[in-house]
PDB file of N, CA and C in Angstrom:
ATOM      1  N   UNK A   1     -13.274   0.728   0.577  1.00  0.00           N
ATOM      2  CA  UNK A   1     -12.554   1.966   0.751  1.00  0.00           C
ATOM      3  C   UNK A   1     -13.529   3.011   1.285  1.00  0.00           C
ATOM      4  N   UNK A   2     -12.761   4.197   1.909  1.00  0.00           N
ATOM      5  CA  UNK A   2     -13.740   4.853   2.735  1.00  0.00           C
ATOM      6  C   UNK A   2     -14.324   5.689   1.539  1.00  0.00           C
ATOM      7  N   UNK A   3     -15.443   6.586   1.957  1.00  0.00           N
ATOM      8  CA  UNK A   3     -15.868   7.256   0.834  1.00  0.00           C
ATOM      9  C   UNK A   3     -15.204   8.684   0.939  1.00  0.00           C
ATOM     10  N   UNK A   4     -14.844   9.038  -0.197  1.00  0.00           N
ATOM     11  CA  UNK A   4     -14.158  10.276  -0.146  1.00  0.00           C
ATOM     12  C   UNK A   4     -14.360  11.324   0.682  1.00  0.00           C
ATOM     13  N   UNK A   5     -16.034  12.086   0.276  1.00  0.00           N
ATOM     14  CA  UNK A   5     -16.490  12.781   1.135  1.00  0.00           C
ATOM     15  C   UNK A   5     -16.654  12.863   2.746  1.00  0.00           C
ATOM     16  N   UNK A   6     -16.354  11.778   2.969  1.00  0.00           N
ATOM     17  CA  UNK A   6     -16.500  12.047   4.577  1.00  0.00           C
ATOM     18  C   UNK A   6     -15.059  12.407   5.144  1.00  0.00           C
ATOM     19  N   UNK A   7     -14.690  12.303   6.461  1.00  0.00           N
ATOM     20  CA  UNK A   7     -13.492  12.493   6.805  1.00  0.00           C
ATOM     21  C   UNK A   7     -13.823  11.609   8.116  1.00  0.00           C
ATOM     22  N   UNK A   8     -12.652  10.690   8.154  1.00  0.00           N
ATOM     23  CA  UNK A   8     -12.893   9.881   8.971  1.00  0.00           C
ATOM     24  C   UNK A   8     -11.656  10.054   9.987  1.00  0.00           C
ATOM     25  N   UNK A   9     -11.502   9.665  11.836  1.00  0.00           N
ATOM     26  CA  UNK A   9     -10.471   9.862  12.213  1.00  0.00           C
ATOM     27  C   UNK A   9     -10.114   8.479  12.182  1.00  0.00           C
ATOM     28  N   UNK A  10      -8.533   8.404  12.095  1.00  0.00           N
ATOM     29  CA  UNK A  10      -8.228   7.147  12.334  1.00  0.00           C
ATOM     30  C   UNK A  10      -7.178   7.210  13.634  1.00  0.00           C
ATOM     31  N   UNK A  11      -6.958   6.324  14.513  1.00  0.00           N
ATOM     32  CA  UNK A  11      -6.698   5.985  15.817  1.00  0.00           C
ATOM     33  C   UNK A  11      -5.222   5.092  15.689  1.00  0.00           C
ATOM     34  N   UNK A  12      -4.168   5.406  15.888  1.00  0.00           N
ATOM     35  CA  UNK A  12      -2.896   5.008  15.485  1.00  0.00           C
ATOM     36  C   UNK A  12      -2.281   4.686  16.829  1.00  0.00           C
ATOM     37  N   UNK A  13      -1.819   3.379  17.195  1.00  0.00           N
ATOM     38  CA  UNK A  13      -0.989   3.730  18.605  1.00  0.00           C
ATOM     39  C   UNK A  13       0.610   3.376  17.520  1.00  0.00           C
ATOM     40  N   UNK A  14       1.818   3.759  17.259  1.00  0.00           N
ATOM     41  CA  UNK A  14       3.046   3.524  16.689  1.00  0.00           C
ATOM     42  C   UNK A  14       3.517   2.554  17.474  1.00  0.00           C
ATOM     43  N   UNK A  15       3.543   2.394  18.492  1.00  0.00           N
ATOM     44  CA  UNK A  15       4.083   1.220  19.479  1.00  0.00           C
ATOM     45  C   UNK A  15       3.142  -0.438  19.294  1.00  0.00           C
ATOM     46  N   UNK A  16       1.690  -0.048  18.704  1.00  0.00           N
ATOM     47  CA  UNK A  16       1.539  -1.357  18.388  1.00  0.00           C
ATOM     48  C   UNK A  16       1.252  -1.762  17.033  1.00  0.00           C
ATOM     49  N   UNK A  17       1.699  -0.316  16.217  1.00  0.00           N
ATOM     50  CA  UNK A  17       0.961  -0.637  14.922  1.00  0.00           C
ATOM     51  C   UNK A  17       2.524   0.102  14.000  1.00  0.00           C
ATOM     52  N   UNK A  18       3.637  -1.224  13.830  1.00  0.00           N
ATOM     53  CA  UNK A  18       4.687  -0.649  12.991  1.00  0.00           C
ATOM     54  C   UNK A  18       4.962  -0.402  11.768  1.00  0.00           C
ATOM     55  N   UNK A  19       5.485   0.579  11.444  1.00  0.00           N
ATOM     56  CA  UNK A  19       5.679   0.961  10.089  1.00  0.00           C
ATOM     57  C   UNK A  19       6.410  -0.675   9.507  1.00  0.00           C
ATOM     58  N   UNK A  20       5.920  -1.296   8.277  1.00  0.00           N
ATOM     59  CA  UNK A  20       7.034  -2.278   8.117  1.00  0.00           C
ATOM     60  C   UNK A  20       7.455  -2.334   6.461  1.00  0.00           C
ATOM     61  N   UNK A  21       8.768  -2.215   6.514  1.00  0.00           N
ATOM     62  CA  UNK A  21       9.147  -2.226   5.137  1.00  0.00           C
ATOM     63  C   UNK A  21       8.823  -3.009   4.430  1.00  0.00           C
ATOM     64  N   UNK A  22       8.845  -3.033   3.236  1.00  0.00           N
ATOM     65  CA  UNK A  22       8.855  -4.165   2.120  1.00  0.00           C
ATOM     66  C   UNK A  22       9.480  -3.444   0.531  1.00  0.00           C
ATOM     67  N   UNK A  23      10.439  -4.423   0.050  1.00  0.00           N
ATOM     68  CA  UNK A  23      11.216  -4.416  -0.888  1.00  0.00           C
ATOM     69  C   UNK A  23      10.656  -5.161  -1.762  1.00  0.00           C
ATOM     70  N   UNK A  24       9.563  -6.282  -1.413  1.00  0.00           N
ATOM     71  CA  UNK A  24       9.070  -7.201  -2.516  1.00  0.00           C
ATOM     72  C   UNK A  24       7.622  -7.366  -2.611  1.00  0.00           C
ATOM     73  N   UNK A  25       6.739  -7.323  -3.042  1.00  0.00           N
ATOM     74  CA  UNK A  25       5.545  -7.384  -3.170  1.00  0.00           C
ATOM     75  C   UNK A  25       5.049  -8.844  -4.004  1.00  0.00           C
ATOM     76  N   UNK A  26       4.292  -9.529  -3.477  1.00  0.00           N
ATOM     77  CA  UNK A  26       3.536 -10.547  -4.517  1.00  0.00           C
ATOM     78  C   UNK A  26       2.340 -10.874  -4.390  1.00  0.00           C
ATOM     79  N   UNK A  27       1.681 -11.115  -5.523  1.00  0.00           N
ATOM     80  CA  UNK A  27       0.106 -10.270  -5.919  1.00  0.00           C
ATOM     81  C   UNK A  27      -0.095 -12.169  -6.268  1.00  0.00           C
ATOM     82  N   UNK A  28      -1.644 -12.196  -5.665  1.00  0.00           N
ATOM     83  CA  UNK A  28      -1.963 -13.486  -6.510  1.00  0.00           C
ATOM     84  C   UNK A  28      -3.760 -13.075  -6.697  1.00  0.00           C
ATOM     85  N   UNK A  29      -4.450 -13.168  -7.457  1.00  0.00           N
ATOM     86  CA  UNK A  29      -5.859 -12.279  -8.512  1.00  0.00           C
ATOM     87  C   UNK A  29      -6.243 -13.527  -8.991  1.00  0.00           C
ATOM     88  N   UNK A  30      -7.324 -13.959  -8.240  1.00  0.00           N
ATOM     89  CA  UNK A  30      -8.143 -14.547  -8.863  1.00  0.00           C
ATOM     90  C   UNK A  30     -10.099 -13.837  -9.189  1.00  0.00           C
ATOM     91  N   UNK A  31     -10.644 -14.192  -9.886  1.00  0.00           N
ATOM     92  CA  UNK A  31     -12.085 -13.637 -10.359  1.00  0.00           C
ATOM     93  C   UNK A  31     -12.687 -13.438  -8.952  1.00  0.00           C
ATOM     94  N   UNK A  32     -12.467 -13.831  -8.014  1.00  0.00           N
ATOM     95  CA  UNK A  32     -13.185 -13.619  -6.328  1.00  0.00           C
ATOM     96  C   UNK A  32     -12.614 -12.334  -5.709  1.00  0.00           C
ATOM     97  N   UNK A  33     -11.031 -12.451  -5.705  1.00  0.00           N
ATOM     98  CA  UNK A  33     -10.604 -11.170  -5.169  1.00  0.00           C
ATOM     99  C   UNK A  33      -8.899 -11.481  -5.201  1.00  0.00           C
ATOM    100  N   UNK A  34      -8.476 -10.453  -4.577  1.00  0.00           N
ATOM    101  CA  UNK A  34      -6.722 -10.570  -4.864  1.00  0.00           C
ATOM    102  C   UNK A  34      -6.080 -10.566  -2.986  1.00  0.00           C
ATOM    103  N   UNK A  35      -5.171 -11.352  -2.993  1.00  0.00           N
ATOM    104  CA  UNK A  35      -4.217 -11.291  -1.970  1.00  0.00           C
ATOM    105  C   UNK A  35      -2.271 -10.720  -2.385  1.00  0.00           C
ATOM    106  N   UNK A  36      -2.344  -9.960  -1.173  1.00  0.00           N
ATOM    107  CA  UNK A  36      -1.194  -9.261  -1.375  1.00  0.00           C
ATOM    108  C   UNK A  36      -0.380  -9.590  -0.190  1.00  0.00           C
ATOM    109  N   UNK A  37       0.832  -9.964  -0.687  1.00  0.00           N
ATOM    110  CA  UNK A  37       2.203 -10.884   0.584  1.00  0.00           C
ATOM    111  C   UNK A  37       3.224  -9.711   0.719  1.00  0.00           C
ATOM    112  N   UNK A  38       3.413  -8.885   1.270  1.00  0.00           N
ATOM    113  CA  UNK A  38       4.189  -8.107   1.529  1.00  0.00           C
ATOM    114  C   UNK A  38       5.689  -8.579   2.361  1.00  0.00           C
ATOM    115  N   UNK A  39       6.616  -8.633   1.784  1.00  0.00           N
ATOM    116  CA  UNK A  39       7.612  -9.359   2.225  1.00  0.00           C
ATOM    117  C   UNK A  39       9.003  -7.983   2.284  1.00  0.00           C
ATOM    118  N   UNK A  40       9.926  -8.763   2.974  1.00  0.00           N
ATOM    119  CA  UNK A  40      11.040  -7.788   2.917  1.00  0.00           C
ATOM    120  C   UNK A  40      12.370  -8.735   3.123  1.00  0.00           C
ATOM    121  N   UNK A  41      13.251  -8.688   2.060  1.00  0.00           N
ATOM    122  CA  UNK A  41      14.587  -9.845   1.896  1.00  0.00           C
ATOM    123  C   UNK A  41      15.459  -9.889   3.295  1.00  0.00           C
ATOM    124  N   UNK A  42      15.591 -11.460   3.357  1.00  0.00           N
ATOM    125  CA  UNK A  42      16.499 -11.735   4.597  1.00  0.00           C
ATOM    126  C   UNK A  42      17.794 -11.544   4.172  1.00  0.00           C
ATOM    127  N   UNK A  43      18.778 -10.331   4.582  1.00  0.00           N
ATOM    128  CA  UNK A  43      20.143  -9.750   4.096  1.00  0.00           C
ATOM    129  C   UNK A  43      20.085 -10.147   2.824  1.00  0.00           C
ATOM    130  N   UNK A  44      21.261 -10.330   2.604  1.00  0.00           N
ATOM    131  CA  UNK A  44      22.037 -10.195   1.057  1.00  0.00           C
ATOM    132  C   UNK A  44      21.435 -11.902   0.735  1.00  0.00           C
ATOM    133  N   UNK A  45      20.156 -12.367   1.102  1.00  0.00           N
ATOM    134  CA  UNK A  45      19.796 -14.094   0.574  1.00  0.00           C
ATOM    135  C   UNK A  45      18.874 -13.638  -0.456  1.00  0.00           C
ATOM    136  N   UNK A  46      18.290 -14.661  -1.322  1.00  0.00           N
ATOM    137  CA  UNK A  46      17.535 -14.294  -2.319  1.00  0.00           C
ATOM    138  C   UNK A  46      16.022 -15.017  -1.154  1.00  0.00           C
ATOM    139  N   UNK A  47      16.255 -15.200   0.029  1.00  0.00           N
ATOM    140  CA  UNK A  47      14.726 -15.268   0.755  1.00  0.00           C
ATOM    141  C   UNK A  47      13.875 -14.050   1.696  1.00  0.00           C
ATOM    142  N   UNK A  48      13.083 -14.219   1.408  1.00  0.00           N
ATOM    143  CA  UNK A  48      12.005 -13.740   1.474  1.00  0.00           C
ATOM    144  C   UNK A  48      11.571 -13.682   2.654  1.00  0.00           C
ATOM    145  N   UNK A  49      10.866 -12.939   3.384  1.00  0.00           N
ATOM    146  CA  UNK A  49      10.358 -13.142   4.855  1.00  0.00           C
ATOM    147  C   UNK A  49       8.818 -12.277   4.514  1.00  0.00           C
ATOM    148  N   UNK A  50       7.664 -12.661   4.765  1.00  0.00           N
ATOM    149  CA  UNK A  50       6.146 -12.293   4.940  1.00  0.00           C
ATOM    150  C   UNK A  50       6.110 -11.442   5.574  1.00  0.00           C
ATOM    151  N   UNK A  51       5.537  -9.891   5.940  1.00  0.00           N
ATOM    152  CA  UNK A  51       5.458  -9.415   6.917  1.00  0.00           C
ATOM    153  C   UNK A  51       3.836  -8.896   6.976  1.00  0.00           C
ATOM    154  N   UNK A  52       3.497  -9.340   6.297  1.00  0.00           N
ATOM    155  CA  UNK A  52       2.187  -8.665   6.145  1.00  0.00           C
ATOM    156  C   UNK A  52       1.469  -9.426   4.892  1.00  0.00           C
ATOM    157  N   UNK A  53      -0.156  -9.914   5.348  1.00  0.00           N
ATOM    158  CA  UNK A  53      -0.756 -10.784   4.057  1.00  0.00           C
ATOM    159  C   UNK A  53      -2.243  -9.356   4.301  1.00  0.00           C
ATOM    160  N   UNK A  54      -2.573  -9.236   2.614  1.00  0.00           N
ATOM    161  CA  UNK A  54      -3.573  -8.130   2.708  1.00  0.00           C
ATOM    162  C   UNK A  54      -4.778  -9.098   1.505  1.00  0.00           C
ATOM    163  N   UNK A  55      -5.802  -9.425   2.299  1.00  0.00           N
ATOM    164  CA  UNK A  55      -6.410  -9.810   0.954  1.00  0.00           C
ATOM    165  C   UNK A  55      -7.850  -8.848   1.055  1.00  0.00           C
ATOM    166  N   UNK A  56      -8.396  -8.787  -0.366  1.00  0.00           N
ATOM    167  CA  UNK A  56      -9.653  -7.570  -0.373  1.00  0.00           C
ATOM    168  C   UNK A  56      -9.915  -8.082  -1.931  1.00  0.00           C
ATOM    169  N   UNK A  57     -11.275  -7.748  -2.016  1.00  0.00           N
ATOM    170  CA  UNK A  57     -12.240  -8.262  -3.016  1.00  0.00           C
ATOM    171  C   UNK A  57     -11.667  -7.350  -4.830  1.00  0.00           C
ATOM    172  N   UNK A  58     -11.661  -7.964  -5.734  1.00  0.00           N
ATOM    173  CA  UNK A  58     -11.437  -7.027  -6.805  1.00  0.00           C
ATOM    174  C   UNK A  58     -12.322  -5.990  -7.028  1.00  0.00           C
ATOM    175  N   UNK A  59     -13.258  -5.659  -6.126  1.00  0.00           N
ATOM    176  CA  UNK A  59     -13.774  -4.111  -6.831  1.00  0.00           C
ATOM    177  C   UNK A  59     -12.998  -3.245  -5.368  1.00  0.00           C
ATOM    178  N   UNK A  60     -12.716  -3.421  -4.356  1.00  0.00           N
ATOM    179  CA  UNK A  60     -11.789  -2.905  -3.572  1.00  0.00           C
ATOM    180  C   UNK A  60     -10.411  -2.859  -3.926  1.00  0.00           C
ATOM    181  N   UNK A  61     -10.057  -4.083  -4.776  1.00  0.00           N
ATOM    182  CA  UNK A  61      -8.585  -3.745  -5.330  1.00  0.00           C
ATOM    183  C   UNK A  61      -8.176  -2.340  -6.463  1.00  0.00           C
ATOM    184  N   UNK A  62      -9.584  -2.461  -7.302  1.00  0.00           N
ATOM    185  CA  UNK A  62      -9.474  -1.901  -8.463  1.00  0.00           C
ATOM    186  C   UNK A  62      -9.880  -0.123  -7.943  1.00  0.00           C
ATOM    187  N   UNK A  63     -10.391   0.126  -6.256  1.00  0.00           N
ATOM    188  CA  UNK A  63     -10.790   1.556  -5.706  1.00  0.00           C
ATOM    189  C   UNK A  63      -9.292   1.666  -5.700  1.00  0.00           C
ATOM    190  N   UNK A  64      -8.735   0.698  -4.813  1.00  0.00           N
ATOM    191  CA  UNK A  64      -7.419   1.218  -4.200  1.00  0.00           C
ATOM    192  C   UNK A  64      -5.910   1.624  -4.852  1.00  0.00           C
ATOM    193  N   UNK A  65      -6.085   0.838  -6.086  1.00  0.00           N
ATOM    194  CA  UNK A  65      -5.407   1.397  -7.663  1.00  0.00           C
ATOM    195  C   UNK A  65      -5.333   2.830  -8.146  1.00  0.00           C
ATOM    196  N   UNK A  66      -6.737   3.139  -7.892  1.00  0.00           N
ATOM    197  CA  UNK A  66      -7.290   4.150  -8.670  1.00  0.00           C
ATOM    198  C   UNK A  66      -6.761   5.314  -7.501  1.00  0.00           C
ATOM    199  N   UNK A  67      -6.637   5.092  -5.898  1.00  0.00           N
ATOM    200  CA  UNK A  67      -6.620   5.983  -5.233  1.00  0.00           C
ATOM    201  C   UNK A  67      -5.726   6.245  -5.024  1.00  0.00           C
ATOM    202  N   UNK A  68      -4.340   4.793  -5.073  1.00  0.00           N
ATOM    203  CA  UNK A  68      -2.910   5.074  -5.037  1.00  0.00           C
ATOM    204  C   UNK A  68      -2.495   5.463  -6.026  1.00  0.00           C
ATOM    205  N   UNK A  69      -2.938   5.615  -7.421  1.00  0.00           N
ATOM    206  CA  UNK A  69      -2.574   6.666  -8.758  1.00  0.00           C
ATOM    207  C   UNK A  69      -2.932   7.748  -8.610  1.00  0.00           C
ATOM    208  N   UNK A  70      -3.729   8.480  -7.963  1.00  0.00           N
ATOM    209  CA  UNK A  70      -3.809   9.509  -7.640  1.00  0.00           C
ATOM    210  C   UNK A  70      -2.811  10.467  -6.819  1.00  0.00           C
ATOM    211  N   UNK A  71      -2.731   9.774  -5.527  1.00  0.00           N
ATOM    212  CA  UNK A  71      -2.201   9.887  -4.299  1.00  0.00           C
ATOM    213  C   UNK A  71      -0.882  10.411  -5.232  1.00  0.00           C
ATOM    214  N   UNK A  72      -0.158   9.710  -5.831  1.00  0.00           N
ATOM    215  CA  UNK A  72       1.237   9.173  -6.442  1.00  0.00           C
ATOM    216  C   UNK A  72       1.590  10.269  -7.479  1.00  0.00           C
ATOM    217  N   UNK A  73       0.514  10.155  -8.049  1.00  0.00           N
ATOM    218  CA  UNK A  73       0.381  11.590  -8.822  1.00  0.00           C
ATOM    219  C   UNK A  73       0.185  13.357  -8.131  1.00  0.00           C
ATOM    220  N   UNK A  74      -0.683  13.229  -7.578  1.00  0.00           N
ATOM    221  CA  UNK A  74      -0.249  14.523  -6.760  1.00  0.00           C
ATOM    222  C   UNK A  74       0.971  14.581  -5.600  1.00  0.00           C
ATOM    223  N   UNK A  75       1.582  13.861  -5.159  1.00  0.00           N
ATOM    224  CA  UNK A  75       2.927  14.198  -4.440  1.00  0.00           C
ATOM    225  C   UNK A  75       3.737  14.130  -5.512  1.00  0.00           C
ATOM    226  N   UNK A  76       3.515  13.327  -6.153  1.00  0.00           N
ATOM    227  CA  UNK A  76       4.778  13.725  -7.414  1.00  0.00           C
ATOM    228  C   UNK A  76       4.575  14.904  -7.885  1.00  0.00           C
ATOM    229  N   UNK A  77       4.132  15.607  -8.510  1.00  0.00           N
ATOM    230  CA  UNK A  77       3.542  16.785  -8.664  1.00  0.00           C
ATOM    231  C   UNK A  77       3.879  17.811  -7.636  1.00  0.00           C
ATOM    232  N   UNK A  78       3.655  17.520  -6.377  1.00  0.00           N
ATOM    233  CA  UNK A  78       3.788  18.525  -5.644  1.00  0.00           C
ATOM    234  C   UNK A  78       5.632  18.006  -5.246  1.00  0.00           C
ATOM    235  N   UNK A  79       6.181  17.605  -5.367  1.00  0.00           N
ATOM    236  CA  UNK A  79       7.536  17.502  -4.999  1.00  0.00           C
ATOM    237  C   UNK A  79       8.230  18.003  -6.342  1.00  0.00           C
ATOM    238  N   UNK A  80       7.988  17.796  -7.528  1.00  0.00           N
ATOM    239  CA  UNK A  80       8.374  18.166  -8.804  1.00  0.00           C
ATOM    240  C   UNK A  80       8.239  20.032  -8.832  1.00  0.00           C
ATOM    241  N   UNK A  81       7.011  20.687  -8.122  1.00  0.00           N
ATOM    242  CA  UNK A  81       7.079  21.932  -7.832  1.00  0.00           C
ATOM    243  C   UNK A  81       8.184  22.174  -6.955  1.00  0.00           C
ATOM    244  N   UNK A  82       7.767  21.450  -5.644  1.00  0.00           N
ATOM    245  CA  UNK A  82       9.215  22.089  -4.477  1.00  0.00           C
ATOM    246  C   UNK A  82      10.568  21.559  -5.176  1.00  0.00           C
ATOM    247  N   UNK A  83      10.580  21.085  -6.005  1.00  0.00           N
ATOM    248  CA  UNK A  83      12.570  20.873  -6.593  1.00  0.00           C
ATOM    249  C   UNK A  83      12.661  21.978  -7.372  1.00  0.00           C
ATOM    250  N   UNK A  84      11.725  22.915  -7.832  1.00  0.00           N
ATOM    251  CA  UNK A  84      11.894  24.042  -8.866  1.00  0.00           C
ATOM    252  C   UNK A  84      12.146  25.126  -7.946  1.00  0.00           C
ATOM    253  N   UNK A  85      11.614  24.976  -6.836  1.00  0.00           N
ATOM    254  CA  UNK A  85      11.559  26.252  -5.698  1.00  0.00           C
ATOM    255  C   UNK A  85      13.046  26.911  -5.376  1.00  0.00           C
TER     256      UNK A  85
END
């Protein structure tokens, strides 16, 4: 993960790099590191389609936990203010 302090740019083209849903997530963690299958259901079937495989070492899993509880926590937070507004 990047280090906080810096600010890094990142380089996006949308035409080759798509947003892709996923409704299902499956995690497999072993003592080496964890892989993540990002899938999204074929219609109303109980199957599954892959759209994305993410694998990264457990002390990168355990940054990226820590950064998406954060993240998750301050927009919640800040959306919980703008519904009071």
């Amino acid at each position: 993960m990047a280090d906080d302090n810096k600010q890094l740019n990142i380089n996006l083209d949308p035409n080759k790099t798509p947003i892709l849903y996923t409704d299902m997530v499956h995690m497999n963690v072993t003592e080496d590191g964890v892989t993540i299958d990002v899938c999204q259901r074929v219609g109303n079937t109980s199957q599954m389609n892959v759209v994305s495989r993410i694998g990264m070492s457990r002390a990168h899993a355990e940054k990226f936990v820590r950064k998406l509880t954060e993240i998750l926590a301050l927009t919640t937070a800040q959306s919980q203010t703008s519904d009071k507004n």
